[in-house]
PDB file of N, CA and C in Angstrom:
ATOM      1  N   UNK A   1       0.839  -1.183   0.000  1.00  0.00           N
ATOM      2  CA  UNK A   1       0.000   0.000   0.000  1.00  0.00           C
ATOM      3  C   UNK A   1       0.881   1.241   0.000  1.00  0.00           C
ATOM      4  N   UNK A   2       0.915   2.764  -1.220  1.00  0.00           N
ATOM      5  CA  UNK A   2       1.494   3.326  -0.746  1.00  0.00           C
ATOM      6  C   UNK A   2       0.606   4.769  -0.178  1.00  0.00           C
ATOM      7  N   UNK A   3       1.889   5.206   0.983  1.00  0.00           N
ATOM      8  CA  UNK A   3       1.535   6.007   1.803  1.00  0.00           C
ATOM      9  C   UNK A   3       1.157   7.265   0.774  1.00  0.00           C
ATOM     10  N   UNK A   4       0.127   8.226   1.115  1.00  0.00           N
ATOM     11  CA  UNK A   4      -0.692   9.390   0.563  1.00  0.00           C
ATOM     12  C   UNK A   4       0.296  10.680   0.979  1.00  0.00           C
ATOM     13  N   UNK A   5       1.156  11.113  -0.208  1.00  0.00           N
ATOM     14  CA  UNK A   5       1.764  12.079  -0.373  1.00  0.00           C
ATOM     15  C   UNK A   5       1.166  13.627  -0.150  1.00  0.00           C
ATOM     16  N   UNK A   6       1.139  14.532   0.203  1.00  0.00           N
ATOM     17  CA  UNK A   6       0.981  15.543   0.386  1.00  0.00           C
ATOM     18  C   UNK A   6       1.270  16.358  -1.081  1.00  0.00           C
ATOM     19  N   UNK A   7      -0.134  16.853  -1.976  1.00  0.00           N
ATOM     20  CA  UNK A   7       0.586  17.835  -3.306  1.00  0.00           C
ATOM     21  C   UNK A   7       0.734  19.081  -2.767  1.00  0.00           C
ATOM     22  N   UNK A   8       0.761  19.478  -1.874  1.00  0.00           N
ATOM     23  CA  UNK A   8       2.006  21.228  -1.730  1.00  0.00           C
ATOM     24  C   UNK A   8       2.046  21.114  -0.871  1.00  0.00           C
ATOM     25  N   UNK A   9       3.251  21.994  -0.525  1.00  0.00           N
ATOM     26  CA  UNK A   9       4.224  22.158   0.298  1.00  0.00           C
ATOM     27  C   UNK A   9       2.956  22.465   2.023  1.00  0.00           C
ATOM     28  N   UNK A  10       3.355  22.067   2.773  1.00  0.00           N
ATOM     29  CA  UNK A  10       2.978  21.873   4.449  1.00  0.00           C
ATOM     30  C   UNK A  10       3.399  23.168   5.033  1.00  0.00           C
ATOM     31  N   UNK A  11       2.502  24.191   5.727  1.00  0.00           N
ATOM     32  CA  UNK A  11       3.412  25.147   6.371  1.00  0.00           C
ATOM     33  C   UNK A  11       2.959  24.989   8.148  1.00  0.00           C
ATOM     34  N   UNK A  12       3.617  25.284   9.119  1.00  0.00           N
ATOM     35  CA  UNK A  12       3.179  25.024  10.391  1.00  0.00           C
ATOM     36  C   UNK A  12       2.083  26.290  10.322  1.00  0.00           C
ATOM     37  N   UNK A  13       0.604  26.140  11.007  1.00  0.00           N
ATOM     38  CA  UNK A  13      -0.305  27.109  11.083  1.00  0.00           C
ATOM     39  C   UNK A  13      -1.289  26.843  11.969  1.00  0.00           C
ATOM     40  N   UNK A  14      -1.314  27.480  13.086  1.00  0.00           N
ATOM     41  CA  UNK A  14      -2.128  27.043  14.367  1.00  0.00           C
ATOM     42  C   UNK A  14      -2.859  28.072  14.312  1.00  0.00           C
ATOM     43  N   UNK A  15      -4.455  27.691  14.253  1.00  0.00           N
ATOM     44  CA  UNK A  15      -5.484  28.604  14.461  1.00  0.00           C
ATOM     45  C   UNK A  15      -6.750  27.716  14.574  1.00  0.00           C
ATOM     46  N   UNK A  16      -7.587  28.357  15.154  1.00  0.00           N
ATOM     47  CA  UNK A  16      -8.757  27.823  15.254  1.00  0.00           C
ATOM     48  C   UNK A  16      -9.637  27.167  14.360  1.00  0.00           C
ATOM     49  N   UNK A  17     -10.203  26.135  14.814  1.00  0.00           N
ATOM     50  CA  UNK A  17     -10.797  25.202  13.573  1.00  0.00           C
ATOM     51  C   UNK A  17     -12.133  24.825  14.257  1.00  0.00           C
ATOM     52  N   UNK A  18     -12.827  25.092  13.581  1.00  0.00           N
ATOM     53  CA  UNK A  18     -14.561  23.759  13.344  1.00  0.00           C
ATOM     54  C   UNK A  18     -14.731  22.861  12.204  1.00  0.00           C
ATOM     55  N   UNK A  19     -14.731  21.882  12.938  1.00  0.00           N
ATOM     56  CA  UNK A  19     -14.791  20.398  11.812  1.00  0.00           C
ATOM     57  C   UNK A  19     -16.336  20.019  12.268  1.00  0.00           C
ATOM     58  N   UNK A  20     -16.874  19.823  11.055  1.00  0.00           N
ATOM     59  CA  UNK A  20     -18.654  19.582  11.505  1.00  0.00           C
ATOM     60  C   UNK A  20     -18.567  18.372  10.493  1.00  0.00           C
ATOM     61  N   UNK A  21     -18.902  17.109  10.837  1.00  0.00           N
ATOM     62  CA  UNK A  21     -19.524  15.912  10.203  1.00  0.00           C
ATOM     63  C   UNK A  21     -20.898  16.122   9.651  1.00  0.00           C
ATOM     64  N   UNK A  22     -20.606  16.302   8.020  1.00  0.00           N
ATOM     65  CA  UNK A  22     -22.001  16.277   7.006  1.00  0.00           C
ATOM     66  C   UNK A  22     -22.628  15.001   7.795  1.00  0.00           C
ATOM     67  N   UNK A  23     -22.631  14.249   7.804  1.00  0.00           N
ATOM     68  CA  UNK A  23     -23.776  12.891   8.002  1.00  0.00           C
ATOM     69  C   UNK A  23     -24.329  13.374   9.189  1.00  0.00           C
ATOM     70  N   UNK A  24     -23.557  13.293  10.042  1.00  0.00           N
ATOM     71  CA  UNK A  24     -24.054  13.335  11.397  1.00  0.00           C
ATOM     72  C   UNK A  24     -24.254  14.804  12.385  1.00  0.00           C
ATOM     73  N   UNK A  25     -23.848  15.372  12.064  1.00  0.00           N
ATOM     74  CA  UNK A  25     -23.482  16.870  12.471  1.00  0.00           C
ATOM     75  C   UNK A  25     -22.831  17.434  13.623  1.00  0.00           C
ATOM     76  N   UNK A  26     -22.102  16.142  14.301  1.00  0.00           N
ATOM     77  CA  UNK A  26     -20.977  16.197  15.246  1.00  0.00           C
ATOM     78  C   UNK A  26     -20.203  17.352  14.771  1.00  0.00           C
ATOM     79  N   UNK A  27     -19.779  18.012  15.797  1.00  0.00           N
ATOM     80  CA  UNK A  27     -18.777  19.222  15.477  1.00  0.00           C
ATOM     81  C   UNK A  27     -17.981  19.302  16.460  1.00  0.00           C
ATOM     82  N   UNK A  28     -16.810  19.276  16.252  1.00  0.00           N
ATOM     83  CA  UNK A  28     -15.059  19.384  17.467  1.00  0.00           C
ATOM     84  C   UNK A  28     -14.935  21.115  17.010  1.00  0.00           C
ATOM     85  N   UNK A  29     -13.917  21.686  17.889  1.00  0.00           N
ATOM     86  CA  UNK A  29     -13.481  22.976  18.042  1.00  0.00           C
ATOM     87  C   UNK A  29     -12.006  22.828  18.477  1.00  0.00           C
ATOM     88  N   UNK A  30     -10.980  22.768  17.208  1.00  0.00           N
ATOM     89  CA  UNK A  30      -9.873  22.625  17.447  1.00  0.00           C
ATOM     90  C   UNK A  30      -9.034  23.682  17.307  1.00  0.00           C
ATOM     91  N   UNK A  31      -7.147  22.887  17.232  1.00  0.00           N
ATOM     92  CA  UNK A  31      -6.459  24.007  16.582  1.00  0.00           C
ATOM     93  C   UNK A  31      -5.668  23.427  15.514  1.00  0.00           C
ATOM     94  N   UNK A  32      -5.665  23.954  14.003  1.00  0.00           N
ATOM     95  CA  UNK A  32      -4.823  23.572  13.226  1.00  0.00           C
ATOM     96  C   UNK A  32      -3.814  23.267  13.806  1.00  0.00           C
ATOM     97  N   UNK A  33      -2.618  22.520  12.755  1.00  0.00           N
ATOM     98  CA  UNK A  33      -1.192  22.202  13.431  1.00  0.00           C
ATOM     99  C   UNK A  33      -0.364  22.422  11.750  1.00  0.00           C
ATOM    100  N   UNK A  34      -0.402  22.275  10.607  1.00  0.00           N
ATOM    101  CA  UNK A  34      -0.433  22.626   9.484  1.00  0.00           C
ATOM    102  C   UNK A  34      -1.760  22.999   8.409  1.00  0.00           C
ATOM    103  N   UNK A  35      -1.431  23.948   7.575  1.00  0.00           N
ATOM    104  CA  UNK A  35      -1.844  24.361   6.434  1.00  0.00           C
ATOM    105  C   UNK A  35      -1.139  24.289   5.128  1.00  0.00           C
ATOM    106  N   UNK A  36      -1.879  23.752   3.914  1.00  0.00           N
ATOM    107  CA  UNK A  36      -1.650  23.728   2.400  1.00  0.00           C
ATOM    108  C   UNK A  36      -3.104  24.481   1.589  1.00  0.00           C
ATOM    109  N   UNK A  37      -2.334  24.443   0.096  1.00  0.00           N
ATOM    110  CA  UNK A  37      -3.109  25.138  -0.472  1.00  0.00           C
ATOM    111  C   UNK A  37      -4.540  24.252  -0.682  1.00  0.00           C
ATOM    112  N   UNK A  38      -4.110  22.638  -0.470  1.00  0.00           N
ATOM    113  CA  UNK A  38      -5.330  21.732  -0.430  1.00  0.00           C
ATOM    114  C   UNK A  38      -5.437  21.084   0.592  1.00  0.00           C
ATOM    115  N   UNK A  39      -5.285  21.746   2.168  1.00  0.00           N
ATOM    116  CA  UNK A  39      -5.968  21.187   2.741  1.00  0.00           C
ATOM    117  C   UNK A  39      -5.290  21.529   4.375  1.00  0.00           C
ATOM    118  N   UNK A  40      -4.996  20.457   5.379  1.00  0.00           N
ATOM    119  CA  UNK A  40      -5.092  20.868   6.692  1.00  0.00           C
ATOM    120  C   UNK A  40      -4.761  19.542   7.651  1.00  0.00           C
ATOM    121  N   UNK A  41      -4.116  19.948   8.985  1.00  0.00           N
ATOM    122  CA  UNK A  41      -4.350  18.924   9.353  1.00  0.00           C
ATOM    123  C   UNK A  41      -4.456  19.747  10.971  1.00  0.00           C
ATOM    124  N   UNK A  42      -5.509  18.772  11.786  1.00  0.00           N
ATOM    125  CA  UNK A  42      -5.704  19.088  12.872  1.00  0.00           C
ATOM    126  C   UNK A  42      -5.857  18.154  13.927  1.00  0.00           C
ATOM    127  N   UNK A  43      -5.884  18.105  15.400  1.00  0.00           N
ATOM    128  CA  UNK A  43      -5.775  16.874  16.546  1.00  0.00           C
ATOM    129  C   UNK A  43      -7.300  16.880  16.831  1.00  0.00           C
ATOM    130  N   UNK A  44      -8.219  16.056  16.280  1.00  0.00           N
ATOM    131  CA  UNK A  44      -8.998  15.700  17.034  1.00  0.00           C
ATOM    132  C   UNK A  44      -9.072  14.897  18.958  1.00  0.00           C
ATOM    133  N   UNK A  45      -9.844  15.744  19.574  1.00  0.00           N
ATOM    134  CA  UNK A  45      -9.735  14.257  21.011  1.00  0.00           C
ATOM    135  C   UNK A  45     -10.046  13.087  20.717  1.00  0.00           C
ATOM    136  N   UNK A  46     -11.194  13.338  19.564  1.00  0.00           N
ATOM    137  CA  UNK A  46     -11.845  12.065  18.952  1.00  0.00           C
ATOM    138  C   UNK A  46     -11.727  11.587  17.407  1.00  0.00           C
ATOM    139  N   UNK A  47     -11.113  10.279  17.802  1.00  0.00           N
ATOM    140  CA  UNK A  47     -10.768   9.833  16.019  1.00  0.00           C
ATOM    141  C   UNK A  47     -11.723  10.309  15.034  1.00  0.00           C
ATOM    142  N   UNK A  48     -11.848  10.644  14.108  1.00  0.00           N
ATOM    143  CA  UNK A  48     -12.615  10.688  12.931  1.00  0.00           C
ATOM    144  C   UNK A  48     -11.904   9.789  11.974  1.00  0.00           C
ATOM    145  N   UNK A  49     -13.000   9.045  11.349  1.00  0.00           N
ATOM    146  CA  UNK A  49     -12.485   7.829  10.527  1.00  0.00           C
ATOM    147  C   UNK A  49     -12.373   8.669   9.085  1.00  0.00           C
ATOM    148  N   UNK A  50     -11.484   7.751   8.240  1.00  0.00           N
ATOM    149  CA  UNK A  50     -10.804   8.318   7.203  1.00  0.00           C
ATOM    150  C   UNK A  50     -12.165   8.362   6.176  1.00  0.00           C
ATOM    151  N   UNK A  51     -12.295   9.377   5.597  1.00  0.00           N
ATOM    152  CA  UNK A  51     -13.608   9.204   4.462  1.00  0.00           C
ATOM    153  C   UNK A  51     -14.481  10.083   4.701  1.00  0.00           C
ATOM    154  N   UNK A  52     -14.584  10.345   5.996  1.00  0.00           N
ATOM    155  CA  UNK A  52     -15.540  10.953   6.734  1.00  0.00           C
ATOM    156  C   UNK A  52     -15.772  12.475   5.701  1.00  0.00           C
ATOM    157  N   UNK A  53     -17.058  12.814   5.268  1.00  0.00           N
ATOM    158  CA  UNK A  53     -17.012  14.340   4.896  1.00  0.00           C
ATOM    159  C   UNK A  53     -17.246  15.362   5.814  1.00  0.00           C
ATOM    160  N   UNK A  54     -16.645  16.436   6.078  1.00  0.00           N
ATOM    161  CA  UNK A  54     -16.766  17.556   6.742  1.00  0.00           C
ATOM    162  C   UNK A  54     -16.649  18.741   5.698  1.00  0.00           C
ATOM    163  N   UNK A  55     -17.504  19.581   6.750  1.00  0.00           N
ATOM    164  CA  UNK A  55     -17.140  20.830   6.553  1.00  0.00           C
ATOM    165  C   UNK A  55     -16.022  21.891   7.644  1.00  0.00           C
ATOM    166  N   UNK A  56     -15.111  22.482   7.533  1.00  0.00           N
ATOM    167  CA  UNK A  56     -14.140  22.719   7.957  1.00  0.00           C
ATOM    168  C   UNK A  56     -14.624  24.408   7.915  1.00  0.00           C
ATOM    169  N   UNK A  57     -13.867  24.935   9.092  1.00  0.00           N
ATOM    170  CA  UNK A  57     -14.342  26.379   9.097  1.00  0.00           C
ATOM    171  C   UNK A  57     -12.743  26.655  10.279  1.00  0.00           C
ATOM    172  N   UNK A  58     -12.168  28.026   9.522  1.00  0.00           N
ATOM    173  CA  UNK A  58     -11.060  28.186  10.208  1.00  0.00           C
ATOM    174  C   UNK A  58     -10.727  29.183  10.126  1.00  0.00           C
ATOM    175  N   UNK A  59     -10.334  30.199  11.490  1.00  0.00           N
ATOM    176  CA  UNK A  59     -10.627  31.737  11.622  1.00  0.00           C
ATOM    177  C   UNK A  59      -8.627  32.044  12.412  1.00  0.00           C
ATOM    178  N   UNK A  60      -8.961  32.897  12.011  1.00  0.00           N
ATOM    179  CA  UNK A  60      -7.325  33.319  11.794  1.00  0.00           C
ATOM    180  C   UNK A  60      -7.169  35.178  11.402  1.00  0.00           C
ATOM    181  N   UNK A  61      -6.589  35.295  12.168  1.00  0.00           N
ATOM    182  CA  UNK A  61      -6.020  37.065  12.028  1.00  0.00           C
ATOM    183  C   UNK A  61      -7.441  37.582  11.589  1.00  0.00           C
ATOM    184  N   UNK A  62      -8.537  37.674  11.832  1.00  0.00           N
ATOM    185  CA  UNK A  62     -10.189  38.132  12.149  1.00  0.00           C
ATOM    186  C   UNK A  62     -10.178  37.662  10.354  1.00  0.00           C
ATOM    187  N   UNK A  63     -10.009  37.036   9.682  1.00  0.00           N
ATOM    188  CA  UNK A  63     -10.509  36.179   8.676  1.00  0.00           C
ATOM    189  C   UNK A  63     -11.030  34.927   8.581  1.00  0.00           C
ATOM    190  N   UNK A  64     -11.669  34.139   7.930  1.00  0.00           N
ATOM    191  CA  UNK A  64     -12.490  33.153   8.179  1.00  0.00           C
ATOM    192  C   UNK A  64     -12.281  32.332   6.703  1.00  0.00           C
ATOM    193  N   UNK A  65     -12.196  31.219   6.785  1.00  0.00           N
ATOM    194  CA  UNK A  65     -12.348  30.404   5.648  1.00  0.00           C
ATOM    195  C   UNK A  65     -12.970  28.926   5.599  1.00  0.00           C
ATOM    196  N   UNK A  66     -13.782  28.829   4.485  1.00  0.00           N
ATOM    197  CA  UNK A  66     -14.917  27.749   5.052  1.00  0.00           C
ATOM    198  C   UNK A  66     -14.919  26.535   4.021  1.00  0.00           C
ATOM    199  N   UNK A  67     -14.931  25.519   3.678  1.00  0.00           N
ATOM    200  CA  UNK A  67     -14.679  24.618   2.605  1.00  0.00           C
ATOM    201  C   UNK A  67     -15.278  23.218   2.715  1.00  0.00           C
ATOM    202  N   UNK A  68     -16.224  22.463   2.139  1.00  0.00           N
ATOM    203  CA  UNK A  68     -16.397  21.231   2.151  1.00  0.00           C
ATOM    204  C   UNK A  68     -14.740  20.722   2.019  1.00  0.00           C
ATOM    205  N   UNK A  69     -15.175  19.489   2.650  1.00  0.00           N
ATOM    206  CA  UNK A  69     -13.643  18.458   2.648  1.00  0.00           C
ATOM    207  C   UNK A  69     -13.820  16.990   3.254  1.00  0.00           C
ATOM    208  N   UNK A  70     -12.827  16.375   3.007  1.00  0.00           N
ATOM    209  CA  UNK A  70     -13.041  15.080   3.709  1.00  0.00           C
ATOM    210  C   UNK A  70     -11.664  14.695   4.521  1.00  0.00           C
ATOM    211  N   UNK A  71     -11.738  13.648   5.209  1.00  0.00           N
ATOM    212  CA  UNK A  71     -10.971  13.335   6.033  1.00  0.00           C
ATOM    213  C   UNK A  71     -10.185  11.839   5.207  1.00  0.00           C
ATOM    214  N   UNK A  72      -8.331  12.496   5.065  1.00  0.00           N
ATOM    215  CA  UNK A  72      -7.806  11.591   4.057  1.00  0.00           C
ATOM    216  C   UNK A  72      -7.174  10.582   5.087  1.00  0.00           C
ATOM    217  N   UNK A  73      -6.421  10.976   6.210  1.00  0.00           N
ATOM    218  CA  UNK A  73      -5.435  10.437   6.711  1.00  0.00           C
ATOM    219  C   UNK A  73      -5.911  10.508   8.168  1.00  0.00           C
ATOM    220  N   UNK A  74      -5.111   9.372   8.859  1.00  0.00           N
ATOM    221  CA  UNK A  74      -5.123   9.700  10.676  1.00  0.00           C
ATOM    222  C   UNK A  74      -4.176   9.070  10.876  1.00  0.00           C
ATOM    223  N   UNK A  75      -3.228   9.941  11.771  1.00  0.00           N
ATOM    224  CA  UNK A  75      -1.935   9.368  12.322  1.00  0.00           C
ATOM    225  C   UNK A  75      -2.355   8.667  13.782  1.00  0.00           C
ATOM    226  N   UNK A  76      -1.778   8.152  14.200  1.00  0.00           N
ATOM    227  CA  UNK A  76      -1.384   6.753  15.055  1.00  0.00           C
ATOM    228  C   UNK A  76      -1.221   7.780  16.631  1.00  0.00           C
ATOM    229  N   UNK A  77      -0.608   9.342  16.691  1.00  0.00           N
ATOM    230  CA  UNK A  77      -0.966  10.144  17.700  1.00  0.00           C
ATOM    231  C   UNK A  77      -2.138  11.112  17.582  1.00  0.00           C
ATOM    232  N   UNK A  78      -3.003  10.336  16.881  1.00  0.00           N
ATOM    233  CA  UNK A  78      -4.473  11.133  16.827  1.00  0.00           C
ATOM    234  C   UNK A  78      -4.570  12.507  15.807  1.00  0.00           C
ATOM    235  N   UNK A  79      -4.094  13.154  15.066  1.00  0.00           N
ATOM    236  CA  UNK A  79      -3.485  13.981  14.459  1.00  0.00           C
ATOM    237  C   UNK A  79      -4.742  13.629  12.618  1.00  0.00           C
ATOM    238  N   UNK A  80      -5.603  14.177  12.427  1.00  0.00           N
ATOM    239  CA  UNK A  80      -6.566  13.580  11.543  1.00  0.00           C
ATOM    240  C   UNK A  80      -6.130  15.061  10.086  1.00  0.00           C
ATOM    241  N   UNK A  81      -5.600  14.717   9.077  1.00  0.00           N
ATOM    242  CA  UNK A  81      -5.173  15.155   7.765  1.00  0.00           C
ATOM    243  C   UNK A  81      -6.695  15.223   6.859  1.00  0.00           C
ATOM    244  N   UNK A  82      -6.992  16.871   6.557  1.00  0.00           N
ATOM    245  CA  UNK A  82      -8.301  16.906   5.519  1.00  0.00           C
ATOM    246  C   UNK A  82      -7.361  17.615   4.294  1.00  0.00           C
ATOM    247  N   UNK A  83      -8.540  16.570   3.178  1.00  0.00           N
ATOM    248  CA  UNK A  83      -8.635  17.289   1.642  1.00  0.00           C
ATOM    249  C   UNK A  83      -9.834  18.403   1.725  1.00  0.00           C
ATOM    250  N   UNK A  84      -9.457  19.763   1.311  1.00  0.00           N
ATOM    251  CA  UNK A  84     -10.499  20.256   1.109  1.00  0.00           C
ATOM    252  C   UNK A  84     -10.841  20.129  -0.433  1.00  0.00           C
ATOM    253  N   UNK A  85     -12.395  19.911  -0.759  1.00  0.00           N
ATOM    254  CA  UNK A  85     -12.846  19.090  -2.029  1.00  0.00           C
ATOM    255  C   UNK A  85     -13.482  20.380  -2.659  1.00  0.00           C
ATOM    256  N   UNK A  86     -14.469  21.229  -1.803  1.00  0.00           N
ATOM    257  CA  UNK A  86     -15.013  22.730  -2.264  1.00  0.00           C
ATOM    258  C   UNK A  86     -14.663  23.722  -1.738  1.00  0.00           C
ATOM    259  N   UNK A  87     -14.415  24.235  -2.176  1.00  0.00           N
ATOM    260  CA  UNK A  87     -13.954  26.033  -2.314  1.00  0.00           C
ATOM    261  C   UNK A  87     -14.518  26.932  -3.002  1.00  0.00           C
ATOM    262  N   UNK A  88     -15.066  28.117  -2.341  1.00  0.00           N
ATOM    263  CA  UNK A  88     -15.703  28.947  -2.778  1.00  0.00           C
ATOM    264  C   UNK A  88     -14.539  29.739  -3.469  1.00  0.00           C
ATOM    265  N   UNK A  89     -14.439  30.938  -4.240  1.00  0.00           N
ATOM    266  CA  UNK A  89     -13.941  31.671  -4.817  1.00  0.00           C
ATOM    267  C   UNK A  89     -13.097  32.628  -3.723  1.00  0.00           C
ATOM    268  N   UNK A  90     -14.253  33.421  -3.134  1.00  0.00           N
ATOM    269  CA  UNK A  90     -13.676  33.907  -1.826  1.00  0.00           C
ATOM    270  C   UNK A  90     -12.598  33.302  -0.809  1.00  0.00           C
ATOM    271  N   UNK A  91     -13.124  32.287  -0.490  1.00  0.00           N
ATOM    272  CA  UNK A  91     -12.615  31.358   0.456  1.00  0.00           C
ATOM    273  C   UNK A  91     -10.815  30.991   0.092  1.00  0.00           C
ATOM    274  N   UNK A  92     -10.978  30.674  -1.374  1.00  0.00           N
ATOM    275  CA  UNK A  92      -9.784  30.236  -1.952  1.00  0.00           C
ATOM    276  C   UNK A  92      -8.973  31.444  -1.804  1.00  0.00           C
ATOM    277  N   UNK A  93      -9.149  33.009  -1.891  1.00  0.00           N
ATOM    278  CA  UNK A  93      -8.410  34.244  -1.859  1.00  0.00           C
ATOM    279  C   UNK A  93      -7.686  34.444  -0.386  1.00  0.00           C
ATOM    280  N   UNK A  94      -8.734  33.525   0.575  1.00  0.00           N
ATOM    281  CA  UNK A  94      -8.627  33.637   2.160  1.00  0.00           C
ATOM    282  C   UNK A  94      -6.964  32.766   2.194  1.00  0.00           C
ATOM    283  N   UNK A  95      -7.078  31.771   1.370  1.00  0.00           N
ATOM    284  CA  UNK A  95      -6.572  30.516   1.475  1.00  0.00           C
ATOM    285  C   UNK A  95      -5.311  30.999   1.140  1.00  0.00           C
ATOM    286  N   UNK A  96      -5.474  31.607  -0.420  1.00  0.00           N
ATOM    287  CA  UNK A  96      -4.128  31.898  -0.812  1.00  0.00           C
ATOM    288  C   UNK A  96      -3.236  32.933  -0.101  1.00  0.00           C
ATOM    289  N   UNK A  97      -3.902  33.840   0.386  1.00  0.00           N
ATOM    290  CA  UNK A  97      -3.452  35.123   1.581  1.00  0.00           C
ATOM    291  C   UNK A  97      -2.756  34.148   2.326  1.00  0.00           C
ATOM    292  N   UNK A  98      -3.307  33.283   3.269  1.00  0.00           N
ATOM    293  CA  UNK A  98      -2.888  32.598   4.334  1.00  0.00           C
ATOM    294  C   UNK A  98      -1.667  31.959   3.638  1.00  0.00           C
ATOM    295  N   UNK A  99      -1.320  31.220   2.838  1.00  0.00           N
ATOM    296  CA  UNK A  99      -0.575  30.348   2.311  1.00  0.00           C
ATOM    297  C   UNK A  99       0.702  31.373   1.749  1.00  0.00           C
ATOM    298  N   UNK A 100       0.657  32.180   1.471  1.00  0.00           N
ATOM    299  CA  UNK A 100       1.236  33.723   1.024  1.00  0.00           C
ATOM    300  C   UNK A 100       2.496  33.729   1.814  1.00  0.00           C
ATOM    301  N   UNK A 101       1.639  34.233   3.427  1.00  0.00           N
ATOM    302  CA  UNK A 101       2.250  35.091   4.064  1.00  0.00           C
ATOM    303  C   UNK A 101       2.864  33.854   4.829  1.00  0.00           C
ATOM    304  N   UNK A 102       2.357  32.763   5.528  1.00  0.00           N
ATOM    305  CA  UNK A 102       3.553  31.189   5.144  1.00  0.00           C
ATOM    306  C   UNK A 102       4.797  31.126   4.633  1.00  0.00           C
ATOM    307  N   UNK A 103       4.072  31.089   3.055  1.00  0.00           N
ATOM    308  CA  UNK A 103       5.646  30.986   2.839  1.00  0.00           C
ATOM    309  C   UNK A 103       6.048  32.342   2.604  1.00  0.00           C
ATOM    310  N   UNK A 104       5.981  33.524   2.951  1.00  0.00           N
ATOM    311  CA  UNK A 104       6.929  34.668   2.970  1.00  0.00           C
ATOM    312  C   UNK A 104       8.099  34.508   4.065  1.00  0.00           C
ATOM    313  N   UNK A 105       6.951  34.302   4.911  1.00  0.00           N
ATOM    314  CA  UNK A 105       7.728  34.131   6.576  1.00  0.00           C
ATOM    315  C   UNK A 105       9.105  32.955   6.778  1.00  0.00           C
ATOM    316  N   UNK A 106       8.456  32.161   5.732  1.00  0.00           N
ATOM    317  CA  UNK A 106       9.431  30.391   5.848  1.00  0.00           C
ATOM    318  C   UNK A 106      10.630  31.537   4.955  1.00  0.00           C
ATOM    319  N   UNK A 107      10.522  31.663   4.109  1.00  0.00           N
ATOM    320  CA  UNK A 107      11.462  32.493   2.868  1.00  0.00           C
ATOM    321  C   UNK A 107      12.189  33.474   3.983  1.00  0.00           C
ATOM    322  N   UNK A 108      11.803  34.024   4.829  1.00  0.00           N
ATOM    323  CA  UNK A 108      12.881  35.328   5.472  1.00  0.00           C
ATOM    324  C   UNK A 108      13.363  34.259   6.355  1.00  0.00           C
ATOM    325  N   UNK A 109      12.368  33.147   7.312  1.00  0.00           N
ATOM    326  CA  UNK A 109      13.363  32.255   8.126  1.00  0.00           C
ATOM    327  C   UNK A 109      14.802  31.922   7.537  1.00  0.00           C
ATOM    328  N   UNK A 110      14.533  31.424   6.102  1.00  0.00           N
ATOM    329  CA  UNK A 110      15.601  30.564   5.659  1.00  0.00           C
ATOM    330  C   UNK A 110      16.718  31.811   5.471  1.00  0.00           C
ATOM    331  N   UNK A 111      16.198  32.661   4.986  1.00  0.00           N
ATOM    332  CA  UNK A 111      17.597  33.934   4.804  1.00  0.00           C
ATOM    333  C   UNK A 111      18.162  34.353   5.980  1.00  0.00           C
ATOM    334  N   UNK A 112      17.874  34.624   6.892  1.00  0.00           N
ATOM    335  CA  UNK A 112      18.350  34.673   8.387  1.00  0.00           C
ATOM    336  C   UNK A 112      18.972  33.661   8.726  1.00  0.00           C
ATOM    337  N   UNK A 113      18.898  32.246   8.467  1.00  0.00           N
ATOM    338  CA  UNK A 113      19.792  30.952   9.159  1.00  0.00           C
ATOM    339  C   UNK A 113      20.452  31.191   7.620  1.00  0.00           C
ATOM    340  N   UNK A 114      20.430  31.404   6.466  1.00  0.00           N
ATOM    341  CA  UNK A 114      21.612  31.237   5.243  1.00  0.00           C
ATOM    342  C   UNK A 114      23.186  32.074   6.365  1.00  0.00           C
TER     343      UNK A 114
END
């Protein structure tokens, strides 16, 4: 079986998260731990099984970004990896801002330790 690669780059990004289960309408109130341009990963207390669809809602520097998605991956320290599948137009501008200023920040890290 091979392991599910990540398509862009991972940046560390801790902010507040709501994960709401479409089927059921369970909803956790977490904190990110990474951000990509497709997607997220956050610590549930409670496993969410892989497949699972959510909707994801995640507020950061008084911006908000909201996206159908599903749940691809779960690590072994509870740590549950989403694809986001819909994106609004807006949402995606939220996304790319966020993802922006990521890697701006990673880009001046690395020139400071060069």
């Amino acid at each position: 079986m091979r392991a599910e690669r990540p398509r862009a780059a991972r940046y560390s990004f801790v902010a507040k998260i709501t994960v709401t289960d479409l089927d059921s309408g369970y909803q956790v109130q977490e904190s990110t731990q990474n951000l990509s341009l497709y997607g997220c990963q956050f610590g549930p207390r409670t496993p969410t099984p892989i497949g699972t669809r959510v909707r994801v809602q995640i507020f950061h520097n008084g911006d908000a970004f909201e996206a159908q998605a599903r749940v691809v991956n779960v690590q072994p320290f509870g740590a549950a990896g989403i694809a986001f599948t819909n994106v609004s137009e807006r949402d995606q501008e939220v996304l790319d801002k966020w993802v922006a200023e990521l890697r701006s920040k990673k880009s001046q890290r690395q020139n400071v330790d060069a």
